[in-house]
C-alpha atoms as a PDB file:
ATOM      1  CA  UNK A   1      42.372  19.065 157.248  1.00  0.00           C
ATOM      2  CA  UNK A   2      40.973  22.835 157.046  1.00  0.00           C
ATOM      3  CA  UNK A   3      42.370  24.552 154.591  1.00  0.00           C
ATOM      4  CA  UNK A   4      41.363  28.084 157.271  1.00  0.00           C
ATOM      5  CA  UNK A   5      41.689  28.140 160.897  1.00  0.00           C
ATOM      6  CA  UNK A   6      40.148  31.096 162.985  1.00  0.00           C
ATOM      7  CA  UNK A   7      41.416  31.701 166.702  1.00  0.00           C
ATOM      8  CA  UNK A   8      39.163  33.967 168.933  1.00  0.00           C
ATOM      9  CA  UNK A   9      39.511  35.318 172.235  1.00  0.00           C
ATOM     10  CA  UNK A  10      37.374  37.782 174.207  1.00  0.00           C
ATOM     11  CA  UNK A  11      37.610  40.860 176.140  1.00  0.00           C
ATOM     12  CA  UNK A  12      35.252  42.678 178.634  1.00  0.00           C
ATOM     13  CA  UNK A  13      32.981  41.129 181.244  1.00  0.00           C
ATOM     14  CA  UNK A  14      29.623  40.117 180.409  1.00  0.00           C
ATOM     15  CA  UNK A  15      28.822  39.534 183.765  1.00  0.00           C
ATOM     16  CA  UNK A  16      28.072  43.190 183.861  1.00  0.00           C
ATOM     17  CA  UNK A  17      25.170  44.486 182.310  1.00  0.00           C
ATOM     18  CA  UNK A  18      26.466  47.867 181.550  1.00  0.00           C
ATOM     19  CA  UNK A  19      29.589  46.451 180.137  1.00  0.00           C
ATOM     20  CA  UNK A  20      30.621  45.487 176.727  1.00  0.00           C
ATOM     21  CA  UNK A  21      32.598  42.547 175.523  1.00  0.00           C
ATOM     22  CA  UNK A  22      34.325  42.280 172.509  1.00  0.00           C
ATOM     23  CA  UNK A  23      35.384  38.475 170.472  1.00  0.00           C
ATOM     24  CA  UNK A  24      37.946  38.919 167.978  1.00  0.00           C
ATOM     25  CA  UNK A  25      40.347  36.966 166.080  1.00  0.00           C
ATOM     26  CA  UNK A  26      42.134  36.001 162.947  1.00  0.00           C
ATOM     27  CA  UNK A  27      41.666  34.289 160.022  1.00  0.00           C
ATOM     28  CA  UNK A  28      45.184  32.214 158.557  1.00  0.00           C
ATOM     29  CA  UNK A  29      45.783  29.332 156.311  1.00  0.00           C
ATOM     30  CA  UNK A  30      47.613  25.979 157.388  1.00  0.00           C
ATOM     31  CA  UNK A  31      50.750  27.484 156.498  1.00  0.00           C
ATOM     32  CA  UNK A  32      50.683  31.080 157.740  1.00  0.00           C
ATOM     33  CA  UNK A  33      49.859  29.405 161.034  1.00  0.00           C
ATOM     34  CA  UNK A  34      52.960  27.503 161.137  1.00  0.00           C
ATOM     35  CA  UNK A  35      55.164  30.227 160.469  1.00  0.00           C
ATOM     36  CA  UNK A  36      52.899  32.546 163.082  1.00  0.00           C
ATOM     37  CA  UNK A  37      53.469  29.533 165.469  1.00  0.00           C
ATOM     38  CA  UNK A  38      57.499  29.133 164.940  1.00  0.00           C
ATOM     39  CA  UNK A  39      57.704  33.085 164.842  1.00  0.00           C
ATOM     40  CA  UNK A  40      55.502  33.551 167.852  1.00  0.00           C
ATOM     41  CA  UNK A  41      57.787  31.165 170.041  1.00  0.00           C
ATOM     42  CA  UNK A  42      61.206  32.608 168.514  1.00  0.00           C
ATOM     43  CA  UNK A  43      60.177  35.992 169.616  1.00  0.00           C
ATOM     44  CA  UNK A  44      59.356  35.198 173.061  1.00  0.00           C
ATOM     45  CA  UNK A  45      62.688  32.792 173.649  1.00  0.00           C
ATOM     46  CA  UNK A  46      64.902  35.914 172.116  1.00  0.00           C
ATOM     47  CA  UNK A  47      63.758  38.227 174.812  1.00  0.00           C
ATOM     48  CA  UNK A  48      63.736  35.880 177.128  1.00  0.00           C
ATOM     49  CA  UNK A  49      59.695  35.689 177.674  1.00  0.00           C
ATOM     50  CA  UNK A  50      57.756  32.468 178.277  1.00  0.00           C
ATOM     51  CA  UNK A  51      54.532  31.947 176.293  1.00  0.00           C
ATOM     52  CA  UNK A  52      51.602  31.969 176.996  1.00  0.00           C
ATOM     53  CA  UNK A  53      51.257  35.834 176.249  1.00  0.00           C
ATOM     54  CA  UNK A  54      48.856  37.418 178.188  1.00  0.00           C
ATOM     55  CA  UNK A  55      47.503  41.325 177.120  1.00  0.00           C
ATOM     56  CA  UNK A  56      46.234  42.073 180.055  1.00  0.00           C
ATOM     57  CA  UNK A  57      49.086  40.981 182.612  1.00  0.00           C
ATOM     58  CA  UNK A  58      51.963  42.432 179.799  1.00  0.00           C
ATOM     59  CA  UNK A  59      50.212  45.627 180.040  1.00  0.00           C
ATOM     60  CA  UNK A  60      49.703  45.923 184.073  1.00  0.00           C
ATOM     61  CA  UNK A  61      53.434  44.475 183.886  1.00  0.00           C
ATOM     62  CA  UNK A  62      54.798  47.382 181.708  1.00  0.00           C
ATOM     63  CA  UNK A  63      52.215  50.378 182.642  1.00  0.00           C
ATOM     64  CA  UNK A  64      53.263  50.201 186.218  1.00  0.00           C
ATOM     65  CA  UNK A  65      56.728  47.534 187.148  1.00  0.00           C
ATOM     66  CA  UNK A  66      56.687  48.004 190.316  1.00  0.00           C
ATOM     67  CA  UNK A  67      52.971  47.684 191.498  1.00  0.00           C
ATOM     68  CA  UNK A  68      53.159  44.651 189.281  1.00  0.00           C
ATOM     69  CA  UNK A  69      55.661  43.078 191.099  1.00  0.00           C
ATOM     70  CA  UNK A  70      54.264  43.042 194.333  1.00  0.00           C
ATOM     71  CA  UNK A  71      51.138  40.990 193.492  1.00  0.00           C
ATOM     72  CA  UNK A  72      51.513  37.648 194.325  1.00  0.00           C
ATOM     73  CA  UNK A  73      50.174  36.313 190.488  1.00  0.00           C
ATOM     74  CA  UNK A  74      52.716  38.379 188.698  1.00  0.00           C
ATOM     75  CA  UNK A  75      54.883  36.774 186.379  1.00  0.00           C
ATOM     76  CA  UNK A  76      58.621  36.704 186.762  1.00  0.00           C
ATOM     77  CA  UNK A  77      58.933  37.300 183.222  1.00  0.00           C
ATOM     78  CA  UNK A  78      57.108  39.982 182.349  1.00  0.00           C
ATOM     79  CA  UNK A  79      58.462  41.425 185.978  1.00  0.00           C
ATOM     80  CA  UNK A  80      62.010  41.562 184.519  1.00  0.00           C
ATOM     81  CA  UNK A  81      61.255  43.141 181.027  1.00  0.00           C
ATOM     82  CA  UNK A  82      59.162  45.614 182.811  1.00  0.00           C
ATOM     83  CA  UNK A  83      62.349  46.964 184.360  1.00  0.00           C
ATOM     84  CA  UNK A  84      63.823  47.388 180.643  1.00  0.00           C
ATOM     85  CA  UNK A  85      61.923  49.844 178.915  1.00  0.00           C
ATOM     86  CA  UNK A  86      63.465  49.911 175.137  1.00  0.00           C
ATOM     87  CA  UNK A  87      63.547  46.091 175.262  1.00  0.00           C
ATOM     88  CA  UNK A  88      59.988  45.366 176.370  1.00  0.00           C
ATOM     89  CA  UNK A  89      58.609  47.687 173.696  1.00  0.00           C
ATOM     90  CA  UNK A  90      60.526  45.858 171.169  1.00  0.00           C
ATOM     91  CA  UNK A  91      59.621  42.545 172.370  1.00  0.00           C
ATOM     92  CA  UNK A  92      56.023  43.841 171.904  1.00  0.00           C
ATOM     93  CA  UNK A  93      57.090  45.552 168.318  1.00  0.00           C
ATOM     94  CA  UNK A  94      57.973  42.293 167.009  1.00  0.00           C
ATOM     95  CA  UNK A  95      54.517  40.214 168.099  1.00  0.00           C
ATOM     96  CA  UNK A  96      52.365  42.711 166.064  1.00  0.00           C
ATOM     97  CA  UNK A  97      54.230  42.888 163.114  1.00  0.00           C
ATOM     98  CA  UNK A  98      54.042  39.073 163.430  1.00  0.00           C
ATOM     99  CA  UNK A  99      50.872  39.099 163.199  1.00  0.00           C
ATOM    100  CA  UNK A 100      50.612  41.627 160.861  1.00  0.00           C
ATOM    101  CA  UNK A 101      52.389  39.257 158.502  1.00  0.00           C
ATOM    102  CA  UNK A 102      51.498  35.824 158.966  1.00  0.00           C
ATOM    103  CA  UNK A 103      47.570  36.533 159.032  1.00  0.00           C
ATOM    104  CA  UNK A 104      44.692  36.799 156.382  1.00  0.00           C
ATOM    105  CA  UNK A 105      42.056  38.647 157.773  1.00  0.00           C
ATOM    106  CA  UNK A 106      41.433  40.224 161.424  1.00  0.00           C
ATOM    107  CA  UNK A 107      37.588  39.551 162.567  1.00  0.00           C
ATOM    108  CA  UNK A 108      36.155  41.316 166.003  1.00  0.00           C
ATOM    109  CA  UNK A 109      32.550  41.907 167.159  1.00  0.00           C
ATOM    110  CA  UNK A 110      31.694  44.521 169.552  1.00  0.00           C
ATOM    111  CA  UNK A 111      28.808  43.612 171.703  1.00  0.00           C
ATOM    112  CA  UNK A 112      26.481  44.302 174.798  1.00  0.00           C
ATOM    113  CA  UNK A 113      26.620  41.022 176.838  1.00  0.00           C
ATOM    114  CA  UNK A 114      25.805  38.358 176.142  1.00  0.00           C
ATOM    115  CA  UNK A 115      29.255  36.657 174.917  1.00  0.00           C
ATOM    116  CA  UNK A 116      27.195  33.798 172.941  1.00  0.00           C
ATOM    117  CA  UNK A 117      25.975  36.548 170.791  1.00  0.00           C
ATOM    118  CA  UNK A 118      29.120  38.231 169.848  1.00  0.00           C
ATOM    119  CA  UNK A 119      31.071  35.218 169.398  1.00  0.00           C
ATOM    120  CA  UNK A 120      27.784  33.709 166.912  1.00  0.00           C
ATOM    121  CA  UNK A 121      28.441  37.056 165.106  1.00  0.00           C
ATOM    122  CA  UNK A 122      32.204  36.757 164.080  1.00  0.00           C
ATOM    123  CA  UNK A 123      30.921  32.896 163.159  1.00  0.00           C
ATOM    124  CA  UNK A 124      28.494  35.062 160.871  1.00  0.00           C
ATOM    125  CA  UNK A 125      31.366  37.178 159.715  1.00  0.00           C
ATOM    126  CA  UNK A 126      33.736  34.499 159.001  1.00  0.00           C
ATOM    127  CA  UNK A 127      30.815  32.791 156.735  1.00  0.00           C
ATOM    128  CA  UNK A 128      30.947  36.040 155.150  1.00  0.00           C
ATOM    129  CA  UNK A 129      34.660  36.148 154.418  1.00  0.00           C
ATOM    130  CA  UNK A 130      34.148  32.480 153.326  1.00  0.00           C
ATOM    131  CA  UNK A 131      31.518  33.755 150.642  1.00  0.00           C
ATOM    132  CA  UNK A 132      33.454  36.711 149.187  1.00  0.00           C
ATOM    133  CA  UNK A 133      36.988  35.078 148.418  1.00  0.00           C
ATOM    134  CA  UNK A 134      34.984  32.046 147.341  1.00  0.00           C
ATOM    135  CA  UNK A 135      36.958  29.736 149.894  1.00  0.00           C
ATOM    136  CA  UNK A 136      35.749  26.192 149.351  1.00  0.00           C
ATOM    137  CA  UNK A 137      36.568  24.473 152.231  1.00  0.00           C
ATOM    138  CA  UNK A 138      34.595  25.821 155.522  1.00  0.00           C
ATOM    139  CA  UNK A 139      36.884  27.561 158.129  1.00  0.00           C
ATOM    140  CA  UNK A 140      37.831  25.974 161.524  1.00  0.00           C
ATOM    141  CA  UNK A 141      36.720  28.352 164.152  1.00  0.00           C
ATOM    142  CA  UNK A 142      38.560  27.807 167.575  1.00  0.00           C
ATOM    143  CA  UNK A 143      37.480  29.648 170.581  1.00  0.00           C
ATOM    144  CA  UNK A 144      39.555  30.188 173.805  1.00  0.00           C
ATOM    145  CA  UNK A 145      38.499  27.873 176.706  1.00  0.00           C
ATOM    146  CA  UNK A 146      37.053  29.140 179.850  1.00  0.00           C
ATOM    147  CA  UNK A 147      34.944  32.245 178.404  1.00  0.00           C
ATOM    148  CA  UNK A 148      32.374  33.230 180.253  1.00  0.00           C
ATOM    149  CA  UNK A 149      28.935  31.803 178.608  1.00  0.00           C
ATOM    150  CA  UNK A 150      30.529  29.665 176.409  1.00  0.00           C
ATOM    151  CA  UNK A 151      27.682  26.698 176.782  1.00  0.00           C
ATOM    152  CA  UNK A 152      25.357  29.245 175.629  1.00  0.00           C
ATOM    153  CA  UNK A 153      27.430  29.706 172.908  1.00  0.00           C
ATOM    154  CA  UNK A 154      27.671  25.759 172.237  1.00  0.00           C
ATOM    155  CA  UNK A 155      24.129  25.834 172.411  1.00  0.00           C
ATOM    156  CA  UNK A 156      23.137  28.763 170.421  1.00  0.00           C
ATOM    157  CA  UNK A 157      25.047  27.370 167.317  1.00  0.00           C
ATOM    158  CA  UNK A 158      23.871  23.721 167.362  1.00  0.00           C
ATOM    159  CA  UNK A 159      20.414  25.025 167.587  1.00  0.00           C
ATOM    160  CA  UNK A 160      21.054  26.704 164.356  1.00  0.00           C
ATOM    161  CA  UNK A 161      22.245  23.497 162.406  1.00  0.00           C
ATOM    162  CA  UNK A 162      25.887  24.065 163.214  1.00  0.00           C
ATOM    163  CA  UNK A 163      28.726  22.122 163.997  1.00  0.00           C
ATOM    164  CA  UNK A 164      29.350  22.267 168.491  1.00  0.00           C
ATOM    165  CA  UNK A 165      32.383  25.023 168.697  1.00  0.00           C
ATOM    166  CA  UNK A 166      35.796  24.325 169.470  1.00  0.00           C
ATOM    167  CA  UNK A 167      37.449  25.176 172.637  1.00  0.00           C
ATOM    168  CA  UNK A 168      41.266  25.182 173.326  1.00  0.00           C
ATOM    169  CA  UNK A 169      43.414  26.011 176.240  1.00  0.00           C
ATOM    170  CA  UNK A 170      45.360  29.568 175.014  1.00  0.00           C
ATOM    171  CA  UNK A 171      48.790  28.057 176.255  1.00  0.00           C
ATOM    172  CA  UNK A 172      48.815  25.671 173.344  1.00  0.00           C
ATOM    173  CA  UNK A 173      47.840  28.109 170.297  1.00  0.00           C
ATOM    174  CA  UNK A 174      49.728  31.312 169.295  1.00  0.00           C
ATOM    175  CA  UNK A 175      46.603  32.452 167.115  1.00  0.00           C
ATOM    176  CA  UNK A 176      44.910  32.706 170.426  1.00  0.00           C
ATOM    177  CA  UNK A 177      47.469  34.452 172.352  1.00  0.00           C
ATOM    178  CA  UNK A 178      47.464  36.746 169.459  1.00  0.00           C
ATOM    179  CA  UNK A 179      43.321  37.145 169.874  1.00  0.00           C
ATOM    180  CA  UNK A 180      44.036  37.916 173.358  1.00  0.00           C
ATOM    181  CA  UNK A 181      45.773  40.606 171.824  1.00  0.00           C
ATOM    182  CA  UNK A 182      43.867  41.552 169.367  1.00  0.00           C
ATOM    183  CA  UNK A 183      40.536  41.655 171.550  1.00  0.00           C
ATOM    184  CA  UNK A 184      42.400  43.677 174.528  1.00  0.00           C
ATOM    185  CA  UNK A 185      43.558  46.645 172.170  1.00  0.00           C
ATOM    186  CA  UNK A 186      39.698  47.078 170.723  1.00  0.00           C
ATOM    187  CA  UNK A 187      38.138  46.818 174.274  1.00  0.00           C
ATOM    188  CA  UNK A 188      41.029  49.082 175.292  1.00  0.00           C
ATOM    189  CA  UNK A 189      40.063  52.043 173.232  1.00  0.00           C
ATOM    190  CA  UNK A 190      36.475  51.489 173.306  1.00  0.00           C
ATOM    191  CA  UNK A 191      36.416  51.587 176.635  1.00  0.00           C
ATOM    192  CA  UNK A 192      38.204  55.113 177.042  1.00  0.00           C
ATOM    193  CA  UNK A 193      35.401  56.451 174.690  1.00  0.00           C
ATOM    194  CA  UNK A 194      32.545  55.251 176.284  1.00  0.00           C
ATOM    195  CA  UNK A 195      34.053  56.919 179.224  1.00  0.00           C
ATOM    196  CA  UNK A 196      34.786  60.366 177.767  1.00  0.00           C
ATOM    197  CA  UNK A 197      38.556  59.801 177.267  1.00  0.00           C
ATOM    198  CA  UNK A 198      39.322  60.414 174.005  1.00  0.00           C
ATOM    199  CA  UNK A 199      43.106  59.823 173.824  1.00  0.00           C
ATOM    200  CA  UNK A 200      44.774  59.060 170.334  1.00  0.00           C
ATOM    201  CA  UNK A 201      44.657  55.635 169.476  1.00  0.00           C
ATOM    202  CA  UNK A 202      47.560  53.330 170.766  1.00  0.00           C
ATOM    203  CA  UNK A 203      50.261  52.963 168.148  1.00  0.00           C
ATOM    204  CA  UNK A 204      50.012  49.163 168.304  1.00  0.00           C
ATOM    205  CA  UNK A 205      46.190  49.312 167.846  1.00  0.00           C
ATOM    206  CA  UNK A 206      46.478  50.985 164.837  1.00  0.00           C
ATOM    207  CA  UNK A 207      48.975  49.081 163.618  1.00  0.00           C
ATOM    208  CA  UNK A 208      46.979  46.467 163.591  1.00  0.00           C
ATOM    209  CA  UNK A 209      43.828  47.529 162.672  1.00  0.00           C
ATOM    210  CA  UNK A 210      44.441  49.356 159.617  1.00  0.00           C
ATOM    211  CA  UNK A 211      47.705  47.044 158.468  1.00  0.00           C
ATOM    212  CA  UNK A 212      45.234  43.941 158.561  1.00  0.00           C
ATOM    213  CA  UNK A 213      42.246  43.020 156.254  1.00  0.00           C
ATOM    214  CA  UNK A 214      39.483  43.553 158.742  1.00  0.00           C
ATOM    215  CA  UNK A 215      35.957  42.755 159.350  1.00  0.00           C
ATOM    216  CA  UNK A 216      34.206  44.099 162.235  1.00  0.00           C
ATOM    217  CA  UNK A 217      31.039  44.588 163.922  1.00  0.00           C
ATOM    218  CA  UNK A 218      29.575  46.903 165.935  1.00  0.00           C
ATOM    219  CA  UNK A 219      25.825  45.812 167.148  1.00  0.00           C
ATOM    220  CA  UNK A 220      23.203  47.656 168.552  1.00  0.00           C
ATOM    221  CA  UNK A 221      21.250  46.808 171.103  1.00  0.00           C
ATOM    222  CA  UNK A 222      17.935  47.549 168.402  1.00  0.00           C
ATOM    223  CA  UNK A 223      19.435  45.001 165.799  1.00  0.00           C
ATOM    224  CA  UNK A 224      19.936  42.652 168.079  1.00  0.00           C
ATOM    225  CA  UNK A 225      16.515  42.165 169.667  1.00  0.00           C
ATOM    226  CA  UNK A 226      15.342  42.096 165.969  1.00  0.00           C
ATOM    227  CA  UNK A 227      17.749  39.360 165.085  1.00  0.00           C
ATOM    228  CA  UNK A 228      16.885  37.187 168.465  1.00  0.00           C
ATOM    229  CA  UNK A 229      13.114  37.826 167.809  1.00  0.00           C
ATOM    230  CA  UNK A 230      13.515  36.531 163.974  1.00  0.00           C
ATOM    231  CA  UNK A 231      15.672  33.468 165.248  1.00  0.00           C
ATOM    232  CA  UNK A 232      13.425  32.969 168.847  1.00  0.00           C
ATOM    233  CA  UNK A 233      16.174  33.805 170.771  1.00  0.00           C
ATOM    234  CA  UNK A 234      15.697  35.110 174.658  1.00  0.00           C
ATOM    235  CA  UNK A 235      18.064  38.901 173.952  1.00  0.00           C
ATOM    236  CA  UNK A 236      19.123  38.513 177.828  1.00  0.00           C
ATOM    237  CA  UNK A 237      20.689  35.027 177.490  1.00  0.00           C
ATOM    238  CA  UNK A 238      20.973  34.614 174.164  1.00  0.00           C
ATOM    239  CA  UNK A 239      19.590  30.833 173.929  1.00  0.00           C
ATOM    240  CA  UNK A 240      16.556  29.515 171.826  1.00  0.00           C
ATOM    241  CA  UNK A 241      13.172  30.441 174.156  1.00  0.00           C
END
């Protein structure tokens, strides 16, 4: 057994070439992710919420209740604690400083598509975090299954020497829920500032950015082609030539 486990989840759409997609995730130890795991579920039974949680349909869910509940995917859960403002925010409250708590280190990458190279890079930065606290036994990574690109991925790392990644379902891990997350508040804010809206930060994001050891990256589009051209990597696909 792994003495680490990292969950990471993605946000964005790299099927758009303009876009921007960003993998984050945490770092935890055996431990911390059983008491994430337990906390995660007791917070989501106590106001009355089903897991999995989902960032993206929570926040359509709370930004506008009743637009939410007329689509046909929305989710009678998050429907009903729409409706109670105080309660909802508190429900949310309680998930950040859970993972404020319960995890080691935050890791995110902020990328240009291709996914496969901004997941490889939190790999990267996890080795890092390996090196500096002198952790002996390597760190699980686990990945959130159905990401777009995510054979490139597979393929990009065994090419390199590495073990295949692992994919699991988000319904069945809180540290990926908590990615989701995690990865929706960066691509949140970078996304108003790429388009000129430069609102204050949201409370939660800061929260958790500045509350959590954090190591992030932010890659150009210059460092990458010299990276892929070192390593014979194709920039647009981001797969051996």
């Amino acid at each position: 057994m792994t003495t680490f486990t990292g969950y990471f989840d993605a946000s964005g759409n790299a099927e758009q070439s303009d876009s921007f997609v960003i993998v984050s995730g945490y770092i935890a130890n055996h431990f911390q992710w059983k008491l994430f795991e337990a906390a995660w579920k007791e917070i989501h039974s106590h106001y009355g919420v089903k897991t999995p949680f989902h960032m993206s349909d929570f926040m359509a869910a709370t930004a506008s209740p009743e637009r939410y509940a007329r689509q046909k995917s929305a989710r009678p859960d998050y429907v009903s604690i729409s409706r109670q403002t105080e309660k909802a925010k508190d429900f949310f409250k309680q998930l950040c400083i859970a993972q404020l708590s319960m995890v080691a280190c935050g890791i995110s990458c902020i990328l240009i598509p291709p996914y496969a190279l901004a997941a490889r890079t939190c790999v990267a930065q996890v080795h890092e975090w390996e090196r500096q606290f002198n952790i002996q036994n390597p760190v699980e990574c686990i990945f959130e299954k159905g990401d777009l690109e995510q054979e490139k991925f597979t393929e990009l790392v065994t090419e390199e020497g590495g073990d295949p990644p692992i994919y699991r379902n988000k319904k069945d891990h809180a540290g990926l829920q908590g990615a989701d997350q995690y990865a929706w508040e960066q691509f949140h804010y970078m996304k108003k500032s790429r388009t000129g809206e430069h609102l204050p930060a949201r409370g939660s994001f800061k929260f958790l950015l500045n509350l959590i050891p954090c190591i992030h990256a932010q890659v150009t589009q210059e460092s990458i082609i010299h990276v892929c051209e070192e390593k014979g990597i194709d920039p647009r696909t981001g797969i051996k030539k």
